[in-house]
C-alpha atoms as a PDB file:
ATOM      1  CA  UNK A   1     172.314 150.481 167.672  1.00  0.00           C
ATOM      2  CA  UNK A   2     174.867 150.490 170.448  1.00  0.00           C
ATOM      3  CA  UNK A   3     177.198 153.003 172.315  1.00  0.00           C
ATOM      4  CA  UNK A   4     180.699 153.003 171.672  1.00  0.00           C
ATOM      5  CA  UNK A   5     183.025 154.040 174.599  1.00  0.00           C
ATOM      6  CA  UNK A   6     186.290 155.466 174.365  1.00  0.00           C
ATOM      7  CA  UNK A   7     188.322 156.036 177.583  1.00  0.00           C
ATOM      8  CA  UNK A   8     191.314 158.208 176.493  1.00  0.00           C
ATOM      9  CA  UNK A   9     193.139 157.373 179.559  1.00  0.00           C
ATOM     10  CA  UNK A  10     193.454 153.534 178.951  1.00  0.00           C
ATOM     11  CA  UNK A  11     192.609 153.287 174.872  1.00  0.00           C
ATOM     12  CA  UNK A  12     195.195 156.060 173.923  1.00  0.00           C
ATOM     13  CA  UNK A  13     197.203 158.148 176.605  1.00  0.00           C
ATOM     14  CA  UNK A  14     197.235 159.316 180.461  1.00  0.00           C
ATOM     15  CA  UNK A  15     199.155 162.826 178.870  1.00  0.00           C
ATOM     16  CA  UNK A  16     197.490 163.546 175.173  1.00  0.00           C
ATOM     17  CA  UNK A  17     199.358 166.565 174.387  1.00  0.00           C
ATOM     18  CA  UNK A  18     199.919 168.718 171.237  1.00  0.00           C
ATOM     19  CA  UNK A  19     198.089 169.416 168.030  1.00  0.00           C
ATOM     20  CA  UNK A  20     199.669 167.607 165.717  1.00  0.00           C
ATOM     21  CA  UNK A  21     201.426 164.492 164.781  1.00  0.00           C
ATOM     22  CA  UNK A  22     204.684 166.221 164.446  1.00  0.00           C
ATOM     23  CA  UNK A  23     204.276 166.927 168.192  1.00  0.00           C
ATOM     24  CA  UNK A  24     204.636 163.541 169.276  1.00  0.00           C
ATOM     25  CA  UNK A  25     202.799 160.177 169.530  1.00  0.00           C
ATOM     26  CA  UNK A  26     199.535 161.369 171.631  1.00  0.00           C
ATOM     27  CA  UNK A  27     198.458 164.346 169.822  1.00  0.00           C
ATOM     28  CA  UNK A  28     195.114 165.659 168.993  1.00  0.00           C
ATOM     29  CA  UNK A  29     195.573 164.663 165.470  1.00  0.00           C
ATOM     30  CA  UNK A  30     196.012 161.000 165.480  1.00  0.00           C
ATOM     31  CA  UNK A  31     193.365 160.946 168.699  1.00  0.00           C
ATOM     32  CA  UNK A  32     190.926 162.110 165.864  1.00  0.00           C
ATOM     33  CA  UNK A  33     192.081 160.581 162.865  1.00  0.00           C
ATOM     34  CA  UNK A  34     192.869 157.400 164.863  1.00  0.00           C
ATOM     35  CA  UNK A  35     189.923 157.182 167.526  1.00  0.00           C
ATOM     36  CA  UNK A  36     187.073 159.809 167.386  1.00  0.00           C
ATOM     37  CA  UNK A  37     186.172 160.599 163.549  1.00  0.00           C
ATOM     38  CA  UNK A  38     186.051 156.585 162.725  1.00  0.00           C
ATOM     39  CA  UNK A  39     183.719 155.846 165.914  1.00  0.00           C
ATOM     40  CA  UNK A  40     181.320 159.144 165.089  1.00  0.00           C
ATOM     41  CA  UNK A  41     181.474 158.291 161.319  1.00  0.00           C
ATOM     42  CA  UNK A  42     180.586 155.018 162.123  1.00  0.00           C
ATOM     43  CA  UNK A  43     176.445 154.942 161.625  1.00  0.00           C
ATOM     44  CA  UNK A  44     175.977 151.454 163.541  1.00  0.00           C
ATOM     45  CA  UNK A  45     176.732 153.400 167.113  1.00  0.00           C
ATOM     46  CA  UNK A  46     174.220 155.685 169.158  1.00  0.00           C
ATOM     47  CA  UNK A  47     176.518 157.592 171.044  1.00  0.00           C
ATOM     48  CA  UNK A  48     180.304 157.942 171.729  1.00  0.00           C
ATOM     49  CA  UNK A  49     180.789 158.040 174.864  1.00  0.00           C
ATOM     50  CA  UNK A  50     184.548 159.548 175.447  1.00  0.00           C
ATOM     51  CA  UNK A  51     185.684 158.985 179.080  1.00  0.00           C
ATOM     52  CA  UNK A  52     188.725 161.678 180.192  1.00  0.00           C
ATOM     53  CA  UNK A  53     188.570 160.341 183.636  1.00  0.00           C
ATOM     54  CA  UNK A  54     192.424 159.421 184.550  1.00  0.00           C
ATOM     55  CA  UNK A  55     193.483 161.533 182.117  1.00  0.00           C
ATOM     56  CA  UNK A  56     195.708 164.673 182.713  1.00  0.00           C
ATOM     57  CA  UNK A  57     195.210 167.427 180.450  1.00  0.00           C
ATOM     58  CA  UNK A  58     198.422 168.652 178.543  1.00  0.00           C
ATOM     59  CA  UNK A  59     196.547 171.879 177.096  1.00  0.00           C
ATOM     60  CA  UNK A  60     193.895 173.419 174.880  1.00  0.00           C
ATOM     61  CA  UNK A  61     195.814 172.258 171.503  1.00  0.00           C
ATOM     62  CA  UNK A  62     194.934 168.684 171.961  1.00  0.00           C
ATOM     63  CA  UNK A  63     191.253 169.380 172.151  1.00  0.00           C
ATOM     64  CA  UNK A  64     190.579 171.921 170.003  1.00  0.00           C
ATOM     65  CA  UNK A  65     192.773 169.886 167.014  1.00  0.00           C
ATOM     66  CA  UNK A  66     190.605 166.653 168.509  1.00  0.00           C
ATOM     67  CA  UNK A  67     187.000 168.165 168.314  1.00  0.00           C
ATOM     68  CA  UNK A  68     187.580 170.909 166.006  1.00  0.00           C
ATOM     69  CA  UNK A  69     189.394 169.262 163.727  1.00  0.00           C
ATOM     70  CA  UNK A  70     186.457 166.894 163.098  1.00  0.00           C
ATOM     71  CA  UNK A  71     184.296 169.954 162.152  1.00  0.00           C
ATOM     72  CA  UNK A  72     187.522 171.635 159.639  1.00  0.00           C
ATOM     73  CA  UNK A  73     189.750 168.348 159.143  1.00  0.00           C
ATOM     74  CA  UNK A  74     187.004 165.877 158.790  1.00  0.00           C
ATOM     75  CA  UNK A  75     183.910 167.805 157.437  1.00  0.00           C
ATOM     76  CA  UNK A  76     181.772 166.623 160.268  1.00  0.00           C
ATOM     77  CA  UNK A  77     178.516 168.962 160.740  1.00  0.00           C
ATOM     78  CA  UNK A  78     178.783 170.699 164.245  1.00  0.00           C
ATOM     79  CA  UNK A  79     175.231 169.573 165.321  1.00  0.00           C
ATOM     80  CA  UNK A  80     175.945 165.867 164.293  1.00  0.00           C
ATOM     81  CA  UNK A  81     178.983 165.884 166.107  1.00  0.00           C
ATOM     82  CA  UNK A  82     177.364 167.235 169.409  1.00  0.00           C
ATOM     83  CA  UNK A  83     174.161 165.159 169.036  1.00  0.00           C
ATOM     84  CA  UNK A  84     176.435 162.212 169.328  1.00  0.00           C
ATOM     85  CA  UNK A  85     179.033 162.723 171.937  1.00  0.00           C
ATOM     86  CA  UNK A  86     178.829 162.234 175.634  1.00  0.00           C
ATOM     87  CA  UNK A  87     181.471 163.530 177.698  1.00  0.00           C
ATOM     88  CA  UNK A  88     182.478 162.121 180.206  1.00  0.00           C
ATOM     89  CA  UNK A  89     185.202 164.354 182.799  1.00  0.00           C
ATOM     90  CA  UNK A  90     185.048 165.425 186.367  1.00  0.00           C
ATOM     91  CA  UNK A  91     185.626 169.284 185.100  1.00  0.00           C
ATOM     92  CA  UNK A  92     182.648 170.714 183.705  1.00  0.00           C
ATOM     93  CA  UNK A  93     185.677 173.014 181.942  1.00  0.00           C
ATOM     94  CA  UNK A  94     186.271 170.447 180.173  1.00  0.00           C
ATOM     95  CA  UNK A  95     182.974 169.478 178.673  1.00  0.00           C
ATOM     96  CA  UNK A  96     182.080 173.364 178.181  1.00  0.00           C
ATOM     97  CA  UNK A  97     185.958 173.496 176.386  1.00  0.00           C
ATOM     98  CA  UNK A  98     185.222 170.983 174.022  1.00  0.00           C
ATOM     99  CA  UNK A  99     181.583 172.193 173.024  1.00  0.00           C
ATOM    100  CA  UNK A 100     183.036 175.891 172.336  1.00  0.00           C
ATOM    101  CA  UNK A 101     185.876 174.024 170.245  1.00  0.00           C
ATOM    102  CA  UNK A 102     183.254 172.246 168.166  1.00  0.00           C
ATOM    103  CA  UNK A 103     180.710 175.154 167.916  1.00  0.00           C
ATOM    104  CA  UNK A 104     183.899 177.859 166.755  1.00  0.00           C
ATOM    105  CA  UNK A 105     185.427 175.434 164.445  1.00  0.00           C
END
């Protein structure tokens, strides 16, 4: 098995903003639907390694509808999800943002 890496910065947007796909072309939404549920679902990788370096943060929405929405949207057990994601950010906000998103979906 190998590790899959996603960096959000040159793979889908510098400015991921908004929920949902209704608020515009780098949402939360299609950065799930699009990127992060097909790469977790997928059983032939390890980890998914998502890389938010370069990236500026356009608010909470985005991630919570990104991670959270795998747990609601995409039926994705919380532990599964957790077990195989590595973040990879500057902030440790960030990473502790997107665990509590996961966790409280």
């Amino acid at each position: 098995m190998s590790d899959f890496n996603i960096n959000v910065s040159t793979q889908f947007s510098k400015f991921p903003a908004g929920r949902y796909r209704t608020d515009g072309k780098n949402s939360g939404q299609r950065f799930r639907e699009e990127f992060l549920a097909p790469a977790i679902k997928n059983n032939e990788f390890n980890k998914v390694i998502i890389n938010f370096d370069g990236v500026l943060m356009g608010g909470s929405s985005f991630l919570e509808e990104s991670f959270g929405g795998l747990v609601r949207e995409e039926k994705i057990d919380a532990n599964t999800i957790i077990n195989k994601i590595v973040i990879v950010a500057k902030s440790a906000t960030l990473k502790e943002q997107i665990l509590s998103y996961i966790k409280n979906a």
